[in-house]
N, C-alpha and C. Protein backbone atom coordinates (compact mmCIF):
# COMPACT_ATOMS: atom_id res chain seq x y z
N UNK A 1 -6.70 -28.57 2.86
CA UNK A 1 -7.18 -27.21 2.74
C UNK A 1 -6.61 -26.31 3.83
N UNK A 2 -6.14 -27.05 5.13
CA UNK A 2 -5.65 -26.22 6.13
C UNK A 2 -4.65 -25.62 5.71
N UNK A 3 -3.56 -26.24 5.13
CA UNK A 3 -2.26 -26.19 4.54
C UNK A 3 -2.32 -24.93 3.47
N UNK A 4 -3.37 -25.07 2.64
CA UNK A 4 -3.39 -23.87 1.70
C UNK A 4 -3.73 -22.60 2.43
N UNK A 5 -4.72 -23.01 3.33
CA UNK A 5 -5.35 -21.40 3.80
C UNK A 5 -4.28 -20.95 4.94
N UNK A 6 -3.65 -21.82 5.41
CA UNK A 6 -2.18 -21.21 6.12
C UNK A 6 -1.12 -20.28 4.99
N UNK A 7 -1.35 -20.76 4.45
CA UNK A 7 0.26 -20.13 3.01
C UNK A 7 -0.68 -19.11 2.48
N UNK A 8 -2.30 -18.98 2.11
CA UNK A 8 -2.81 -17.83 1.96
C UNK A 8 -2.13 -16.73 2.77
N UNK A 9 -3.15 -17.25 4.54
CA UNK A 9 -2.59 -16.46 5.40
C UNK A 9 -1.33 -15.47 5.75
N UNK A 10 -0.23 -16.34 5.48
CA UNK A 10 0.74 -16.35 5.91
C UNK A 10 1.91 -14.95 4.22
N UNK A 11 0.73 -15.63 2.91
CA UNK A 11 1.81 -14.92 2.13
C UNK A 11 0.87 -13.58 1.99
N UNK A 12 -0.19 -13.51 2.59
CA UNK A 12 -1.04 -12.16 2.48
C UNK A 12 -0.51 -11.02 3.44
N UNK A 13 0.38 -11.46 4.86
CA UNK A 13 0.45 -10.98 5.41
C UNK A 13 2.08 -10.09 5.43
N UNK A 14 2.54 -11.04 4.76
CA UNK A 14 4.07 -10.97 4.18
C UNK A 14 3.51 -9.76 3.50
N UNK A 15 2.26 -9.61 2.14
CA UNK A 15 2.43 -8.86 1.31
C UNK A 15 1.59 -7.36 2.19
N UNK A 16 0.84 -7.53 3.12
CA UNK A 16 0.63 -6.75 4.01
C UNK A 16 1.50 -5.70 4.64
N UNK A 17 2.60 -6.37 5.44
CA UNK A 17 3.49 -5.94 6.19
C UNK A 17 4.41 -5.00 4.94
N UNK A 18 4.89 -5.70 3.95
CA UNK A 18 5.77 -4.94 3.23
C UNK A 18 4.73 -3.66 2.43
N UNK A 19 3.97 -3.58 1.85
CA UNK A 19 3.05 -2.56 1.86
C UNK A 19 3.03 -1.24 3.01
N UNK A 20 2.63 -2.46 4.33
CA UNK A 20 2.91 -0.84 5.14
C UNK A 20 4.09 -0.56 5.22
N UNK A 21 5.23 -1.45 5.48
CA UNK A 21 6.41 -0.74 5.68
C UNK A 21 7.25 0.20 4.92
N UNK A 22 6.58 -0.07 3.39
CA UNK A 22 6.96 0.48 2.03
C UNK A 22 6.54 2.21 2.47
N UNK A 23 5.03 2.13 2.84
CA UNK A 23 3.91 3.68 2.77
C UNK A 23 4.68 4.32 4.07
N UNK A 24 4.76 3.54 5.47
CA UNK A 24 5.09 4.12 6.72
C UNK A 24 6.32 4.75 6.23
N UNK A 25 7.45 4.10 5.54
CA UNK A 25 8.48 4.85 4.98
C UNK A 25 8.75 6.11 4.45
N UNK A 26 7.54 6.03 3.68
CA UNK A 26 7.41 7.40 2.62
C UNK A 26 6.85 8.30 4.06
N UNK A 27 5.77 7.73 4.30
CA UNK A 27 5.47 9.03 5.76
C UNK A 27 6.35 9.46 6.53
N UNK A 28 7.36 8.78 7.49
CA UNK A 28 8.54 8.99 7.84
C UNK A 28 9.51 9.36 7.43
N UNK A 29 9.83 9.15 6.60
CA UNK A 29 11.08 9.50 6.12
C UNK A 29 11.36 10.06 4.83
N UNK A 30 11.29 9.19 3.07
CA UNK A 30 11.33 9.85 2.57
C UNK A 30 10.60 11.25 2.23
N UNK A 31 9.28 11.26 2.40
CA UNK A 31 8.67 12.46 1.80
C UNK A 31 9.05 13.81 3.05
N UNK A 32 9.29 13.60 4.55
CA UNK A 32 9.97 14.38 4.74
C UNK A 32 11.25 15.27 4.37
N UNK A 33 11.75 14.09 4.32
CA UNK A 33 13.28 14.42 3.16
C UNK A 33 13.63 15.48 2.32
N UNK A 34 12.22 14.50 1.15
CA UNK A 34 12.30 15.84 -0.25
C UNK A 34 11.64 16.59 0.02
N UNK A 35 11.02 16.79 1.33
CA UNK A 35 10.36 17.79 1.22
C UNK A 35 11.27 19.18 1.69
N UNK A 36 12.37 19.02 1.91
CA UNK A 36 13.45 20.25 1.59
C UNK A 36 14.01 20.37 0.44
N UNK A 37 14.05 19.55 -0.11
CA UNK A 37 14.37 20.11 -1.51
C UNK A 37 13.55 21.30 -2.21
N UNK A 38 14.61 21.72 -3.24
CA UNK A 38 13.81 23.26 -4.05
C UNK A 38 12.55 22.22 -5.04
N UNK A 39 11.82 23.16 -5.46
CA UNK A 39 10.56 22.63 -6.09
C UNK A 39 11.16 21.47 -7.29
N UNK A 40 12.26 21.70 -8.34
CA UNK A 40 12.73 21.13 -9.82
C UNK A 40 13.25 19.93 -8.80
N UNK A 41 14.20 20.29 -7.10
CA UNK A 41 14.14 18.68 -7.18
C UNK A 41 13.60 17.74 -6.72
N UNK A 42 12.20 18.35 -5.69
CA UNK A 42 11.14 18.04 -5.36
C UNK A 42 10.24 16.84 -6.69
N UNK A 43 10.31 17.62 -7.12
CA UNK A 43 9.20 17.06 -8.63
C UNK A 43 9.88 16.15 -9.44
N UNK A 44 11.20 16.54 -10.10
CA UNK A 44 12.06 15.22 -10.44
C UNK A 44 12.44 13.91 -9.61
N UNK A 45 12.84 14.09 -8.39
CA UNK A 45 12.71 13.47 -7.65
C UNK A 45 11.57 12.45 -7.06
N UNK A 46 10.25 12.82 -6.96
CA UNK A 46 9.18 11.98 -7.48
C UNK A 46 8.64 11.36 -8.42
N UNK A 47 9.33 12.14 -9.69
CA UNK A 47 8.48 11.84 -10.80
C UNK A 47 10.11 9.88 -10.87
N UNK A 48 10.86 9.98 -10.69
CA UNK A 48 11.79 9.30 -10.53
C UNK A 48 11.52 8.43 -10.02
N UNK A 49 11.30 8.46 -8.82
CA UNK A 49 10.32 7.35 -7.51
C UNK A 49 9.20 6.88 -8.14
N UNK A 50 8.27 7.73 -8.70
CA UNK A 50 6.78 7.09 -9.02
C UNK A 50 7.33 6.41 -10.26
N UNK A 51 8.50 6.38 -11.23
CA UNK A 51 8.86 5.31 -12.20
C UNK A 51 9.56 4.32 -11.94
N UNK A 52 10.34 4.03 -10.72
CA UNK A 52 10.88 3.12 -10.86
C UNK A 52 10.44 2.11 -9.84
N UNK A 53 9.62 2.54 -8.93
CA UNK A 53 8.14 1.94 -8.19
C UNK A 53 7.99 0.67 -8.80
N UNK A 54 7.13 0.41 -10.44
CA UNK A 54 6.80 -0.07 -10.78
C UNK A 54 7.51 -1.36 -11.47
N UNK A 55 7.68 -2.15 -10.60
CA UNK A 55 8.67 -3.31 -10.74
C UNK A 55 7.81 -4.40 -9.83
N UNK A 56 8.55 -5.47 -10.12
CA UNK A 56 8.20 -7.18 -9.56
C UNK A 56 8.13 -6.93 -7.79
N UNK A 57 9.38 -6.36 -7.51
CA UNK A 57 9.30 -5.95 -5.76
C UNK A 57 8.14 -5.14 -5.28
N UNK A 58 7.78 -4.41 -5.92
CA UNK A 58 6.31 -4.20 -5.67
C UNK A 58 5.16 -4.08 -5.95
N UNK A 59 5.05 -4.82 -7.14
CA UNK A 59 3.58 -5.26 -7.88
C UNK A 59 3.12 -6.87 -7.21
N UNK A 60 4.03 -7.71 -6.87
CA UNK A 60 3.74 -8.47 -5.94
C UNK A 60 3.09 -8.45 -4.54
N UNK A 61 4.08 -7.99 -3.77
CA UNK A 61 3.58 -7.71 -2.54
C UNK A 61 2.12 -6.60 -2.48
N UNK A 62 2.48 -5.91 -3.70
CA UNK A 62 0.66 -4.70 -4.13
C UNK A 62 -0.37 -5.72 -4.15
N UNK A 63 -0.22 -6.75 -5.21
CA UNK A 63 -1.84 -7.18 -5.64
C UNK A 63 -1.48 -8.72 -5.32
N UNK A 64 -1.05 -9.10 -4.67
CA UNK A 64 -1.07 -10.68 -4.65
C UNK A 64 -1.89 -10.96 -3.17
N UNK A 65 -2.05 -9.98 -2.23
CA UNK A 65 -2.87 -10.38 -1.04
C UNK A 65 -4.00 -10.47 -1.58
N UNK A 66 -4.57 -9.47 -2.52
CA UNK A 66 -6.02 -9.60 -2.63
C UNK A 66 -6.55 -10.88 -3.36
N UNK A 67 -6.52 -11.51 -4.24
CA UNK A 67 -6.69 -12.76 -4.35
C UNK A 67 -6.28 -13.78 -3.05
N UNK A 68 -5.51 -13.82 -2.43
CA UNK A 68 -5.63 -14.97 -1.48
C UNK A 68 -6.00 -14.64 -0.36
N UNK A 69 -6.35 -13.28 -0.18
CA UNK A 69 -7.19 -13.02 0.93
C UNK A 69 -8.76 -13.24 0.71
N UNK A 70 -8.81 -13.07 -0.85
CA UNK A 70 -10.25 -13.70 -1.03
C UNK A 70 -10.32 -15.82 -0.90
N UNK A 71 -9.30 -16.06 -1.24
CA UNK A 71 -9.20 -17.55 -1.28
C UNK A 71 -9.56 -18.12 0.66
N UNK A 72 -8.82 -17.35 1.45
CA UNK A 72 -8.53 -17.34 2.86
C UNK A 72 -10.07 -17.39 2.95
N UNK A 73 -10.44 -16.07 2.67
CA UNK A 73 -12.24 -15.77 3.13
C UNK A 73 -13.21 -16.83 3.10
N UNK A 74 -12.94 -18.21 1.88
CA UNK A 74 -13.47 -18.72 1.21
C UNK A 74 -13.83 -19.86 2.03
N UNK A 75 -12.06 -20.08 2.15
CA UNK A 75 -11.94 -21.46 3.01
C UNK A 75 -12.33 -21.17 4.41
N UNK A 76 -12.32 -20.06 4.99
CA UNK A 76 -12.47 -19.85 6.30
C UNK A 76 -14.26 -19.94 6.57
N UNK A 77 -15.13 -19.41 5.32
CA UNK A 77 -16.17 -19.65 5.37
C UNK A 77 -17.25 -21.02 4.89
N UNK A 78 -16.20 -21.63 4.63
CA UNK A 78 -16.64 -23.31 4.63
C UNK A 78 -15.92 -24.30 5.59
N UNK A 79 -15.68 -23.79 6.52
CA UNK A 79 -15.32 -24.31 7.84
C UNK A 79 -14.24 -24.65 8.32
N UNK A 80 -13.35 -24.15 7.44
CA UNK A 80 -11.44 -24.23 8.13
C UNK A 80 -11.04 -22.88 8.80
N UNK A 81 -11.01 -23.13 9.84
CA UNK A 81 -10.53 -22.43 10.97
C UNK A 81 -11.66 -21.08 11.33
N UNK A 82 -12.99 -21.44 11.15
CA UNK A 82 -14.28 -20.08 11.04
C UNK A 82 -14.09 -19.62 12.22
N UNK A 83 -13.25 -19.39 13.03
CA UNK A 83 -13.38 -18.27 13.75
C UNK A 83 -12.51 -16.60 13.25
N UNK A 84 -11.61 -17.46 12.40
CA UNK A 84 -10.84 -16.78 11.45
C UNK A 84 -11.52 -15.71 10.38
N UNK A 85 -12.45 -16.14 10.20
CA UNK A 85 -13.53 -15.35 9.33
C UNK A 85 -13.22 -14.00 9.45
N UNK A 86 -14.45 -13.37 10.72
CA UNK A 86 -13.97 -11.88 10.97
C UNK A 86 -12.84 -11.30 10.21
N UNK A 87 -11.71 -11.86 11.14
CA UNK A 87 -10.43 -11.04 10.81
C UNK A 87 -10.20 -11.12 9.79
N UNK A 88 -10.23 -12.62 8.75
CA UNK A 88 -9.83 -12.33 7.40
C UNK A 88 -10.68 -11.35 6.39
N UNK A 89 -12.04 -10.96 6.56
CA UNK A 89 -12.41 -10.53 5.73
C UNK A 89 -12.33 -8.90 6.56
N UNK A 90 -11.68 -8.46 7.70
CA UNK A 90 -11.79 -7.16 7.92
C UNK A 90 -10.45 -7.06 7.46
N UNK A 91 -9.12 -7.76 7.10
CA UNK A 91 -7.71 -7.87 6.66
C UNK A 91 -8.00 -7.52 5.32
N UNK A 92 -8.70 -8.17 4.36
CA UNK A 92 -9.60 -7.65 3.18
C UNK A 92 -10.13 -6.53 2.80
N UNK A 93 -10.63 -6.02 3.29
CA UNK A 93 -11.84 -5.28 3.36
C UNK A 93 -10.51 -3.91 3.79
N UNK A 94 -9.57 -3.47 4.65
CA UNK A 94 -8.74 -3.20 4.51
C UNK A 94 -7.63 -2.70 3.78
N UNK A 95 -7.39 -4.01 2.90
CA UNK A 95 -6.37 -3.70 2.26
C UNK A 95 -7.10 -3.53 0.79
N UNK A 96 -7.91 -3.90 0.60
CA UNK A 96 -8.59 -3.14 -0.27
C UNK A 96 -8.85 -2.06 -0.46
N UNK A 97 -9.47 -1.40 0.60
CA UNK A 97 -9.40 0.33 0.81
C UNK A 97 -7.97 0.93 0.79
N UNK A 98 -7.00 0.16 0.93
CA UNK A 98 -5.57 0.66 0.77
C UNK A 98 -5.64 0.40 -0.83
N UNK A 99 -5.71 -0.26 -1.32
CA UNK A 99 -5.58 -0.68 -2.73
C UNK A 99 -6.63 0.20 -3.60
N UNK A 100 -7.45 0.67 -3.56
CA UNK A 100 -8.19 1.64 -3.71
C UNK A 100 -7.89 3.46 -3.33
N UNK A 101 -7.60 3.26 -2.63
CA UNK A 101 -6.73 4.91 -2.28
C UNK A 101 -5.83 4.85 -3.29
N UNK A 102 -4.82 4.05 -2.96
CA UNK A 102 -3.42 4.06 -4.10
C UNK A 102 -4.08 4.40 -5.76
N UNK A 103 -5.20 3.62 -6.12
CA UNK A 103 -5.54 3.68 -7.74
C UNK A 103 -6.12 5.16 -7.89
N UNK A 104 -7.08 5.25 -6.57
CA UNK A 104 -8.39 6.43 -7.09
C UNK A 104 -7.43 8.01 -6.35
N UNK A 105 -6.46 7.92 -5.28
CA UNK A 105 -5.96 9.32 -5.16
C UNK A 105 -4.62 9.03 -5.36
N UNK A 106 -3.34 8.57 -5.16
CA UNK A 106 -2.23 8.75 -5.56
C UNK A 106 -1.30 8.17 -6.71
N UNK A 107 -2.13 7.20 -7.50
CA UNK A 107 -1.78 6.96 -8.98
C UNK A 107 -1.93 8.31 -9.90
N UNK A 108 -2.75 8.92 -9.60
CA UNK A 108 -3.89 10.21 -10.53
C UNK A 108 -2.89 11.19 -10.16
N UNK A 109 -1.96 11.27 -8.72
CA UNK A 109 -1.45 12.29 -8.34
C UNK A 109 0.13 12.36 -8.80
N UNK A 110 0.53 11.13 -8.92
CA UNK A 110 1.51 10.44 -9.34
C UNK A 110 1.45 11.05 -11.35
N UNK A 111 0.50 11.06 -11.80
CA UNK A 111 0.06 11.05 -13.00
C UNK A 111 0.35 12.22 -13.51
N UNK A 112 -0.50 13.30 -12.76
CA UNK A 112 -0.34 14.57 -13.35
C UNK A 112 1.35 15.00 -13.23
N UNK A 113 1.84 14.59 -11.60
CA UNK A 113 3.31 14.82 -11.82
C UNK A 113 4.32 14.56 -13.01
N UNK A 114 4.15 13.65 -13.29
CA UNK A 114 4.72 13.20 -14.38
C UNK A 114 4.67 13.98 -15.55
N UNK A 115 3.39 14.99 -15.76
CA UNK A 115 3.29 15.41 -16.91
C UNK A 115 4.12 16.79 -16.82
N UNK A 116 4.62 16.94 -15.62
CA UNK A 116 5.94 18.41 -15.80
C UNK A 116 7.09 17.99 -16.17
N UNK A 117 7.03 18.84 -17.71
CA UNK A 117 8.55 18.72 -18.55
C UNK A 117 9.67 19.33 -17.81
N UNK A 118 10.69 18.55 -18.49
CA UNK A 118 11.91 18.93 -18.26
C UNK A 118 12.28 20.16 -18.23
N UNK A 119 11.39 20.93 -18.62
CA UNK A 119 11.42 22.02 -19.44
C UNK A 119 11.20 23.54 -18.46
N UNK A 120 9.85 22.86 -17.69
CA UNK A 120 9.26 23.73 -16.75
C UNK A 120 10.13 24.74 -15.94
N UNK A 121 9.05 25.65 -16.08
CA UNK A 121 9.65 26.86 -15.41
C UNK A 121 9.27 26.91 -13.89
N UNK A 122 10.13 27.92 -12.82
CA UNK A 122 10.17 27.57 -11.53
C UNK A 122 8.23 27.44 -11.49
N UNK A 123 7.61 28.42 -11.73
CA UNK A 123 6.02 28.89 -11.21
C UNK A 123 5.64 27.49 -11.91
N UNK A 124 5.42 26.85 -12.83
CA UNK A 124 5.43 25.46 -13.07
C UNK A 124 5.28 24.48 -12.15
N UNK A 125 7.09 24.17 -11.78
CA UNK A 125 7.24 23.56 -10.97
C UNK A 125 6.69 23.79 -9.42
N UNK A 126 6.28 24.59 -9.18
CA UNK A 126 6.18 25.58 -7.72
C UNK A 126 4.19 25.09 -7.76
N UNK A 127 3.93 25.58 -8.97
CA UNK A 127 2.28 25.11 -9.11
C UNK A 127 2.11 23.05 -8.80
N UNK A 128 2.51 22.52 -9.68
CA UNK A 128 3.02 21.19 -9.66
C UNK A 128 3.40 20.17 -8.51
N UNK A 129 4.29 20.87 -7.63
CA UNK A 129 4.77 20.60 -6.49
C UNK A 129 3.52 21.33 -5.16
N UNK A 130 2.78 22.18 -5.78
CA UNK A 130 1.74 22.68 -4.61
C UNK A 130 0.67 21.50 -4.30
N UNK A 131 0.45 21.10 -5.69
CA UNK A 131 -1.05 20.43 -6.47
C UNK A 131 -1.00 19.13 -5.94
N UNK A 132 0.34 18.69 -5.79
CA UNK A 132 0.51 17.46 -5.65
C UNK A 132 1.21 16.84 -4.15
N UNK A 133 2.15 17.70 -3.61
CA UNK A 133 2.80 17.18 -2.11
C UNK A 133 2.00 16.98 -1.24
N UNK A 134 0.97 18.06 -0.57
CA UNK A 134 -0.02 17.92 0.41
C UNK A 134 -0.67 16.91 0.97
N UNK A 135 -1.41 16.93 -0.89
CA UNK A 135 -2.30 15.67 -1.21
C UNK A 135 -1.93 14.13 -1.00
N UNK A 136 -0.44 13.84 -1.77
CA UNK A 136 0.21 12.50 -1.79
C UNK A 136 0.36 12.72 -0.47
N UNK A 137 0.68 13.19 0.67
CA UNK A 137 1.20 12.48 1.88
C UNK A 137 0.21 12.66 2.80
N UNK A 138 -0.96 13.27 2.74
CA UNK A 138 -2.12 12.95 3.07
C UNK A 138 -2.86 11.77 2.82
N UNK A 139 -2.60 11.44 1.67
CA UNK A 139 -3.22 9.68 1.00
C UNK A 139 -2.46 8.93 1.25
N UNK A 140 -0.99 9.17 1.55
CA UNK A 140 -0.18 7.95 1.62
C UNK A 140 -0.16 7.60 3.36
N UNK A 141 -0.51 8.44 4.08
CA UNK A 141 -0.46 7.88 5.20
C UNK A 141 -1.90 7.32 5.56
N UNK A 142 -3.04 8.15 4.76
CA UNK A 142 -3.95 6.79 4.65
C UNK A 142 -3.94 5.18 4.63
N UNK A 143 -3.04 5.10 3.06
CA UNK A 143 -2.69 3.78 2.94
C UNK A 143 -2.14 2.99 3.82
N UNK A 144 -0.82 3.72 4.14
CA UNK A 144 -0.07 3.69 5.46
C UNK A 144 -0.95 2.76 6.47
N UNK A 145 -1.56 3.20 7.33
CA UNK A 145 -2.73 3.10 8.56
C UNK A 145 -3.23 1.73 7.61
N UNK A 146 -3.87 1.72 6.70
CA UNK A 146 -5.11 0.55 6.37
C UNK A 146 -4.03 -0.64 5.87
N UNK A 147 -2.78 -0.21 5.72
CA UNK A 147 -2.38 -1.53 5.49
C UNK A 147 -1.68 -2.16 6.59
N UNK A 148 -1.36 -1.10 7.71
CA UNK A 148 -1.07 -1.56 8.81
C UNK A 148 -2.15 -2.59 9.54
N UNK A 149 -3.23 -1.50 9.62
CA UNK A 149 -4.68 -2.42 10.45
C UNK A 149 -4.78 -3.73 9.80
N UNK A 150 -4.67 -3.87 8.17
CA UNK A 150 -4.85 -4.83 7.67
C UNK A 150 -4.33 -6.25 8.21
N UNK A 151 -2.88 -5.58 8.28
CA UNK A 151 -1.76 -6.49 8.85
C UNK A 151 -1.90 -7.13 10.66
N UNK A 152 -2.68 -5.94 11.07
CA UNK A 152 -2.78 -6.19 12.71
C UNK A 152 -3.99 -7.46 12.31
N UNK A 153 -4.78 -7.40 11.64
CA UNK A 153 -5.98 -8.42 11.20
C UNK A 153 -5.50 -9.64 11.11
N UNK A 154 -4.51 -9.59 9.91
CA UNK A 154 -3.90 -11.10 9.31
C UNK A 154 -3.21 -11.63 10.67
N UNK A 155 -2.66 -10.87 11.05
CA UNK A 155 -1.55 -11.54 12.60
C UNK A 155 -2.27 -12.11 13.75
N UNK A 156 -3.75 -11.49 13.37
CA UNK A 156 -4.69 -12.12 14.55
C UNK A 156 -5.34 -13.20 14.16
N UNK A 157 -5.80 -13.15 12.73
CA UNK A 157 -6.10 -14.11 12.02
C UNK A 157 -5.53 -15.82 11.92
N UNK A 158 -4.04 -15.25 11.95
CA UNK A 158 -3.06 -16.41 11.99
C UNK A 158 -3.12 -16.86 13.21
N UNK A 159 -2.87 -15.95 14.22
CA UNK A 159 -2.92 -16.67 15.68
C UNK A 159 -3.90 -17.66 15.97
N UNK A 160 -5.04 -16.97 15.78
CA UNK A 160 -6.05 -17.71 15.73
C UNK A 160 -6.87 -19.36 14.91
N UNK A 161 -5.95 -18.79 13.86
CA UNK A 161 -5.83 -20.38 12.83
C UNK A 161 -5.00 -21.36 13.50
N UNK A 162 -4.33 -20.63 14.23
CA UNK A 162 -3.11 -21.82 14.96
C UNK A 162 -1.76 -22.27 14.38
N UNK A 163 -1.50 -21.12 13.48
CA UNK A 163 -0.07 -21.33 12.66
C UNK A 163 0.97 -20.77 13.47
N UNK A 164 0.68 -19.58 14.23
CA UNK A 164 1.76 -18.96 14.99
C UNK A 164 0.92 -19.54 16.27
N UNK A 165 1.78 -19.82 17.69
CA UNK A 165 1.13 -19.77 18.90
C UNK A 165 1.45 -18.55 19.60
């Protein structure tokens, strides 16, 4: 059981780290970026990103911690490595609230973007791009932060299990 709740540990934190490094990205860098662009390539430009997002590289590393961070919780609370507890279920508890931001504010925001046609006119695009930039990089550096903390959790977690010294 040690063996499993190590490879929990260990692949939750993998999917941790790449999560934040994915969001810290967008905070840093890209969404600064487009955020010089004119509004048509502002909005295409996301609506682009929020489609091609959705792939194996990051639907993995998205939802595969939360199941074995619940598995981790499990074993840690029937007596493999219980000092580990805490941290795994505040690593949880965490990235959950990251996983929850993403569904309940920037999927929805992601959503409506999408629905400006090709078609749209600048005040369109200009409305579109108001409704939606602020907001997404306000939530994304939410995520940002909770999947970081998450990650500061799992790394303490591990230390503490005795996989890393």
């Amino acid at each position: 059981m040690r063996t499993l709740q190590t490879a929990a540990l260990l692949a939750s934190a993998g999917g941790a780290a790449l999560m934040a490094g994915l969001f810290c990205a967008f905070a840093y860098a890209v969404m600064p970026g487009l955020s010089r662009n004119d509004d048509r390539a502002f909005v295409r430009s996301m609506q682009h990103v929020n489609r091609a997002v959705i792939n194996g590289w990051f639907l993995v590393p998205f939802l595969a911690p939360l199941p074995l961070l619940v598995l981790a919780t499990v074993l840690a609370a029937r007596g493999h490595s219980p000092g580990t507890l805490p941290w795994i279920v505040t690593a949880l508890v965490l990235f959950g609230l990251a996983f929850l931001v993403t569904g309940t504010r920037n999927v929805p925001l992601n959503d409506a973007l999408d629905e400006v046609g090709a078609d749209a006119s600048p005040s369109q695009l200009g409305a579109a791009r108001a409704a939606f930039e602020s907001r997404w990089v306000r939530w994304n550096t939410v995520r940002a932060v909770l999947h970081t903390a998450s990650l500061a959790a799992l790394l303490w977690a591990i230390h503490l299990h005795g996989a890393i010294v």
